[in-house]
Protein backbone atom coordinates (compact mmCIF):
# COMPACT_ATOMS: atom_id res chain seq x y z
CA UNK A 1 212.04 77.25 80.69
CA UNK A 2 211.93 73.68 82.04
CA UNK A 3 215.93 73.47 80.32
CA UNK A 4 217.18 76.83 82.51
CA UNK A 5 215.66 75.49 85.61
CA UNK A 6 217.42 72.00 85.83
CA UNK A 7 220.38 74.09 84.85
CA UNK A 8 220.38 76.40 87.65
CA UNK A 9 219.02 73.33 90.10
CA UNK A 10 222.29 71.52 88.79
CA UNK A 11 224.73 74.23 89.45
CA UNK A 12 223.21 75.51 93.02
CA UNK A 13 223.20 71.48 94.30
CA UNK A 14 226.61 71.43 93.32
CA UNK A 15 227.41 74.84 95.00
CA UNK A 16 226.08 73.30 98.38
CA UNK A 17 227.93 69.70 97.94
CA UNK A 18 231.19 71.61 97.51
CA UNK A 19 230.71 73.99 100.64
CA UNK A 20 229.80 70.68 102.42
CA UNK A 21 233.35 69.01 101.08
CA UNK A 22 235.11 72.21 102.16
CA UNK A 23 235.62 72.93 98.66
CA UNK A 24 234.82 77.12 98.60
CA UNK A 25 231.89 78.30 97.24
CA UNK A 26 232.49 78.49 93.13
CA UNK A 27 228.91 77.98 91.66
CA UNK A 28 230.17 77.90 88.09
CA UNK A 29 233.74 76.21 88.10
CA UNK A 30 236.68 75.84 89.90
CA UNK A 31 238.88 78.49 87.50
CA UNK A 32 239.38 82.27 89.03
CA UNK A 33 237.08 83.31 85.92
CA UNK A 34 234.28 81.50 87.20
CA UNK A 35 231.36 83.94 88.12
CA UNK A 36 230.19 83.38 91.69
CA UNK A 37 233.87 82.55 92.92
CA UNK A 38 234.91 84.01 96.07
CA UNK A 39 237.19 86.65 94.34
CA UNK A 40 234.07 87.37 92.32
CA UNK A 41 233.39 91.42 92.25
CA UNK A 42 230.08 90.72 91.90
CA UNK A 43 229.77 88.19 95.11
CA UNK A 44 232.53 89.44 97.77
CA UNK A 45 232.09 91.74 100.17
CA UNK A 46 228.48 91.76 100.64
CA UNK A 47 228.23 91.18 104.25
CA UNK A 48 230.16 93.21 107.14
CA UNK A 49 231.78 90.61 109.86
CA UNK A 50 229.22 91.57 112.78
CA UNK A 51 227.22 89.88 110.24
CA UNK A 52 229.68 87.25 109.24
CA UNK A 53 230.21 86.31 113.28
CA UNK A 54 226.33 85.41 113.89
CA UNK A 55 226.63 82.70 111.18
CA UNK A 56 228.11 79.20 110.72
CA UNK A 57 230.69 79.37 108.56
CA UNK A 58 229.13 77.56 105.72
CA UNK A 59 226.22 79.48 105.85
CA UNK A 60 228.41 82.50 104.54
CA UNK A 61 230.77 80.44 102.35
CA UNK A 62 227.03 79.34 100.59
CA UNK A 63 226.08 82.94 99.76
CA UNK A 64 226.10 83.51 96.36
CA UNK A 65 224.46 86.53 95.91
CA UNK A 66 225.22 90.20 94.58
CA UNK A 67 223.81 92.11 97.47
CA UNK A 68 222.57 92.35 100.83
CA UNK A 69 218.66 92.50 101.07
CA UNK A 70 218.86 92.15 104.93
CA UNK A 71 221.00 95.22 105.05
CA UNK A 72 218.65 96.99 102.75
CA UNK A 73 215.30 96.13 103.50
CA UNK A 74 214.53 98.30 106.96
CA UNK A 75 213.45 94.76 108.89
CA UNK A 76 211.64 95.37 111.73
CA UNK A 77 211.04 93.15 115.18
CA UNK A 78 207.19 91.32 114.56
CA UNK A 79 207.36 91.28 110.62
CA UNK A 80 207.23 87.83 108.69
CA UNK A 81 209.71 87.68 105.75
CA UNK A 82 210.53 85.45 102.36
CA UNK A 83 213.50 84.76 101.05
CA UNK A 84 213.20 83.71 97.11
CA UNK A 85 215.78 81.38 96.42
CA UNK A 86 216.84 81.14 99.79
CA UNK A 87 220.21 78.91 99.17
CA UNK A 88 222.45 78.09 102.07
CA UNK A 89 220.08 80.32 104.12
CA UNK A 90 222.46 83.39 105.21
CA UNK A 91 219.79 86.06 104.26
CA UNK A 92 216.65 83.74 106.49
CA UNK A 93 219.03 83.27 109.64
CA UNK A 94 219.58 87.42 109.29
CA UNK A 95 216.31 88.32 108.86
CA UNK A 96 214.82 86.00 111.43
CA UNK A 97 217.27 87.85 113.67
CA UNK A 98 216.16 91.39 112.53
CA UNK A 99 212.22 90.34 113.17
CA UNK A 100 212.57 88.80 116.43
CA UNK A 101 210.69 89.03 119.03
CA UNK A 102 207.74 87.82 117.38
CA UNK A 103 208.29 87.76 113.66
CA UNK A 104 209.21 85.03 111.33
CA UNK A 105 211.33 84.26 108.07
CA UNK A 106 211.27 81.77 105.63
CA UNK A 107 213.24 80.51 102.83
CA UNK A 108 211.74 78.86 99.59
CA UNK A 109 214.53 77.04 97.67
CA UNK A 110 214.08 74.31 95.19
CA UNK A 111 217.44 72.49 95.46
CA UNK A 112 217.51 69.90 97.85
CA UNK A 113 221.26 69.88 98.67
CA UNK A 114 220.82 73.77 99.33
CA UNK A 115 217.84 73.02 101.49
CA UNK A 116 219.69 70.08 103.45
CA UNK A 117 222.50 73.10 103.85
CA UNK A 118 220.63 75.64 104.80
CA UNK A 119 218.91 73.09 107.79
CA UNK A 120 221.82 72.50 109.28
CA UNK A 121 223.22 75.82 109.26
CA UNK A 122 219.92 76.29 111.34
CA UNK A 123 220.65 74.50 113.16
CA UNK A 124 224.58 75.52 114.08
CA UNK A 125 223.11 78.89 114.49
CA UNK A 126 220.23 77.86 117.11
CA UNK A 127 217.41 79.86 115.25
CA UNK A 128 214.01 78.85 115.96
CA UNK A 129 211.74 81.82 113.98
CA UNK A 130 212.90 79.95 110.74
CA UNK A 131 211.35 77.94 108.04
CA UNK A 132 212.68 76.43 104.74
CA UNK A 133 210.04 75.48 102.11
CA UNK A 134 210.78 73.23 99.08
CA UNK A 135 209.49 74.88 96.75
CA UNK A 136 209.86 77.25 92.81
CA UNK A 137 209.80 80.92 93.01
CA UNK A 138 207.61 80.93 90.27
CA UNK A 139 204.93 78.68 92.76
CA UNK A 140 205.51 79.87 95.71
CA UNK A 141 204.09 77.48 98.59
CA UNK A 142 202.64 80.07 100.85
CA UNK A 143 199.10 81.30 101.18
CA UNK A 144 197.53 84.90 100.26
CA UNK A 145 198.64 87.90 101.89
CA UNK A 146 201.15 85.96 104.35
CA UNK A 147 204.35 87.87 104.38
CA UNK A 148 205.07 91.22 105.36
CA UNK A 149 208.56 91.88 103.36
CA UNK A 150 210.17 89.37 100.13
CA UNK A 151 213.71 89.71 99.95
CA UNK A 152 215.96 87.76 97.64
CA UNK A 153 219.44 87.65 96.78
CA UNK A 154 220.23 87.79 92.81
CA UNK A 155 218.42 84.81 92.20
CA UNK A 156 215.05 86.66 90.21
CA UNK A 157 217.93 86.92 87.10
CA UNK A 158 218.01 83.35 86.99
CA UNK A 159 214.17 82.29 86.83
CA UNK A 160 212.92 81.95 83.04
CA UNK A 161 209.61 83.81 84.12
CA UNK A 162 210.24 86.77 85.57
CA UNK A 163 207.06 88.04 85.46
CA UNK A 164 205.45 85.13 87.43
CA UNK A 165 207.82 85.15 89.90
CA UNK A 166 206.47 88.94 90.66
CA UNK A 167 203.22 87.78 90.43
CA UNK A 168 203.51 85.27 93.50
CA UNK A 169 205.74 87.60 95.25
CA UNK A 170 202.22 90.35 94.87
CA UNK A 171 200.59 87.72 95.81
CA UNK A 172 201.99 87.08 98.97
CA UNK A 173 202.48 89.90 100.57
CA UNK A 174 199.98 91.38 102.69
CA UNK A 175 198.36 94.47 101.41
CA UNK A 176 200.61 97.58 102.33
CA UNK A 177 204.17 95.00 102.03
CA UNK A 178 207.04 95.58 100.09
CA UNK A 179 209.66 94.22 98.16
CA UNK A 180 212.61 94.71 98.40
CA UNK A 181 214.83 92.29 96.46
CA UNK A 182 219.03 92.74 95.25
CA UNK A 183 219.61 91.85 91.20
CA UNK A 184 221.77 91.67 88.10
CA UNK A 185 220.24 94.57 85.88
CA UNK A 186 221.06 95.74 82.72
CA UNK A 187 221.36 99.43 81.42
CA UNK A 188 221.03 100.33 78.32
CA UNK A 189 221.28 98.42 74.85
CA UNK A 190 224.83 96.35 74.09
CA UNK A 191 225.37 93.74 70.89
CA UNK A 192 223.56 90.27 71.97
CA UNK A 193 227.10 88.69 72.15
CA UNK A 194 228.29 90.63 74.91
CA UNK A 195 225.20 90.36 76.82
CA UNK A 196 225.29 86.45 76.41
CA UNK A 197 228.66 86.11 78.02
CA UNK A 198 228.37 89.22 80.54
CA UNK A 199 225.01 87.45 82.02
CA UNK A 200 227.13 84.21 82.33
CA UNK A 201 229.44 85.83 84.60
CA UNK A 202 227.44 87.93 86.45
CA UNK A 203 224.41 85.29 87.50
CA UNK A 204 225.25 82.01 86.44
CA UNK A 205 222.27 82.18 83.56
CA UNK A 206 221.87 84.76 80.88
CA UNK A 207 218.61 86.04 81.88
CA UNK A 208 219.47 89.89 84.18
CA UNK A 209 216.28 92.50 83.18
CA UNK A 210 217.10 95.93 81.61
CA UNK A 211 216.26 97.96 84.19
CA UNK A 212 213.15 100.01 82.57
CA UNK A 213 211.93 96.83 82.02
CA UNK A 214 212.11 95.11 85.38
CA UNK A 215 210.48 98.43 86.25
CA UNK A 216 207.24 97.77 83.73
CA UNK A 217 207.09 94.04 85.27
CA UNK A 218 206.85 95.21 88.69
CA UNK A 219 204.03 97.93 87.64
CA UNK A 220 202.25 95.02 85.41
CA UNK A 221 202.21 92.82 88.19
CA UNK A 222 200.80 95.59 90.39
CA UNK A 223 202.96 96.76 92.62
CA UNK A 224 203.46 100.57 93.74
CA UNK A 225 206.50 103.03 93.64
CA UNK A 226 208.83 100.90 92.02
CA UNK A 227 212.48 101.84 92.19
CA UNK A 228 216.06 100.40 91.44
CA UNK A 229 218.84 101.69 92.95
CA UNK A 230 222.55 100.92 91.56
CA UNK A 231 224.88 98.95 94.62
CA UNK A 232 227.58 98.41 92.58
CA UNK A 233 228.08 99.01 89.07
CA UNK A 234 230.60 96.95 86.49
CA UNK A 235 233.35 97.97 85.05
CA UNK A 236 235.07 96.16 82.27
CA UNK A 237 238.10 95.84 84.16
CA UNK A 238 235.82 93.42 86.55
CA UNK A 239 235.27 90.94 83.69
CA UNK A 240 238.03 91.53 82.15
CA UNK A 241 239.85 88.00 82.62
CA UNK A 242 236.20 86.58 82.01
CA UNK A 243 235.38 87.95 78.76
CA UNK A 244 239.25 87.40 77.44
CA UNK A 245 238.46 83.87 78.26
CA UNK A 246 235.93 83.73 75.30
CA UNK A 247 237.99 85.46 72.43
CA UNK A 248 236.91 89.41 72.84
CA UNK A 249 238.61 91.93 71.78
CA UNK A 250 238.36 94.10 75.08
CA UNK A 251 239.27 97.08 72.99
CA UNK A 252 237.07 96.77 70.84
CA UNK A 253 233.99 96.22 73.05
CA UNK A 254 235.26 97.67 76.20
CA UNK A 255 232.90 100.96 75.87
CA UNK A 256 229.89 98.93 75.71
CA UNK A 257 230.69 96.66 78.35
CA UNK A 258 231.41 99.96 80.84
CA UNK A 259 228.73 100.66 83.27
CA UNK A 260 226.27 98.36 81.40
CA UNK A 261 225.89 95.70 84.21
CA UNK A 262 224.82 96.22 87.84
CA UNK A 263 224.11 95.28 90.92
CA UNK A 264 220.57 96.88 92.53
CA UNK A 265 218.25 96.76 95.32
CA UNK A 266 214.87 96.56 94.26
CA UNK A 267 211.99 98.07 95.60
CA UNK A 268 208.13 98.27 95.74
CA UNK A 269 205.06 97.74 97.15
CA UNK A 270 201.77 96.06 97.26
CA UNK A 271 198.85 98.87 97.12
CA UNK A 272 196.45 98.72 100.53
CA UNK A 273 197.14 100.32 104.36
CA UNK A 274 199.85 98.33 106.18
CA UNK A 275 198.48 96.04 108.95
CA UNK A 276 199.96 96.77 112.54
């Protein structure tokens, strides 16, 4: 677990120097291949440019996500909401937008160069109703029942313990809050090899849920009404160029590549009466 997470701190730092150099926003390589590249399928086009406008520049060129949580998760003025994995801090500066007047967001990152980023596109963007914690999603540095709404942006693929990370997100929220988080999921069964280099294009780190059984974590961890709905869904022609990279026969393996990878938005919620 310990060897995924310096991997993923490694490659996110680097992410943020290069965005501070100018460099793009490539979080696995400089080669068009590389997942998380700006002409990524999975990455572009997640954000419309209203959006785009109310945010420094490197603030969007930082995102690295596969969906739009803020677009998603019904954010209302008052309500305090978490990031997980918070990066460059484009989904905390558009929720802190959404809960004003009176609400809050933070953003729990454990990279310092994404932190240092994300500050100074604070910053640029003159956002007070923000906070960015140092800090694992797996040990989350927030109290009991503080949040009203966790969001995060395909960043619960990359953790090595999936079902702590839902623990701390339960145990966060206030009774009656919700989740509502966008992923890499699975669907169905496909031979290990082709899973192994499909999860390295599409988050970084093998490591995206099958989507029955990110379902059964978020009930074992206790939270209600669990759903995932599909955002975007994979063809092989997306990874094409990717998975001819590596040697495969797309051909031969192009039927169980088909469909088998998605984007979704995430939801549930914590059991108890929402507090006013």
């Amino acid at each position: 677990m310990n060897a995924i997470k310096e991997v993923v701190k490694e490659k996110y730092g680097q992410a943020a120097l290069r965005v501070v150099a100018g460099e793009g926003n490539a979080c696995c390589g400089s080669t068009p291949s590389s997942c998380c590249s700006g002409a990524d399928p999975i990455t572009s086009e997640l954000y419309d440019q209203l959006q785009k406008d109310e945010l420094p520049e490197t603030a969007v060129l930082a995102s690295l996500g596969c969906g739009n949580p803020t677009a998603l998760a019904e954010l209302r003025p008052g309500e305090v909401v978490l990031d997980l994995g918070s990066g460059g801090g484009i989904d905390v500066l558009l929720s802190a937008r959404r809960v004003s007047p009176g609400g809050k967001a933070y953003g729990v990152d454990m990279t310092d160069e994404m932190l240092a980023l994300a500050r100074e596109n604070q910053k640029k963007a003159g956002v007070e109703n923000v906070e960015f914690l140092k800090g694992e999603i797996e040990n989350i540095p927030l109290p009991d029942d503080a949040v009203d709404v966790v969001i995060s942006n395909c960043v619960i693929n990359l953790s090595a313990d999936k079902d702590r990370v839902l623990r701390e997100a339960f145990r966060v929220l206030k009774p009656g809050g919700r989740l509502a988080v966008s992923d890499v999921v699975t669907r169905g069964e496909m031979p290990e090899e082709i899973r192994r280099n499909m999860l390295l294009w599409a988050g970084c780190v093998a490591g995206a849920l099958e989507e029955n059984e990110y379902l059964s974590k978020l009930t074992a961890a206790g939270f209600e009404e669990p759903s995932i709905e599909p955002t975007r869904i994979y063809r092989r022609e997306d990874a094409m160029a990717f998975l001819a990279d590596k040697g495969i026969d797309l051909e031969t393996v192009g039927p169980q590549v088909d469909g088998k990878f998605m984007s979704g938005f995430v939801r549930a919620r914590k059991p108890g009466r929402v507090r006013s």
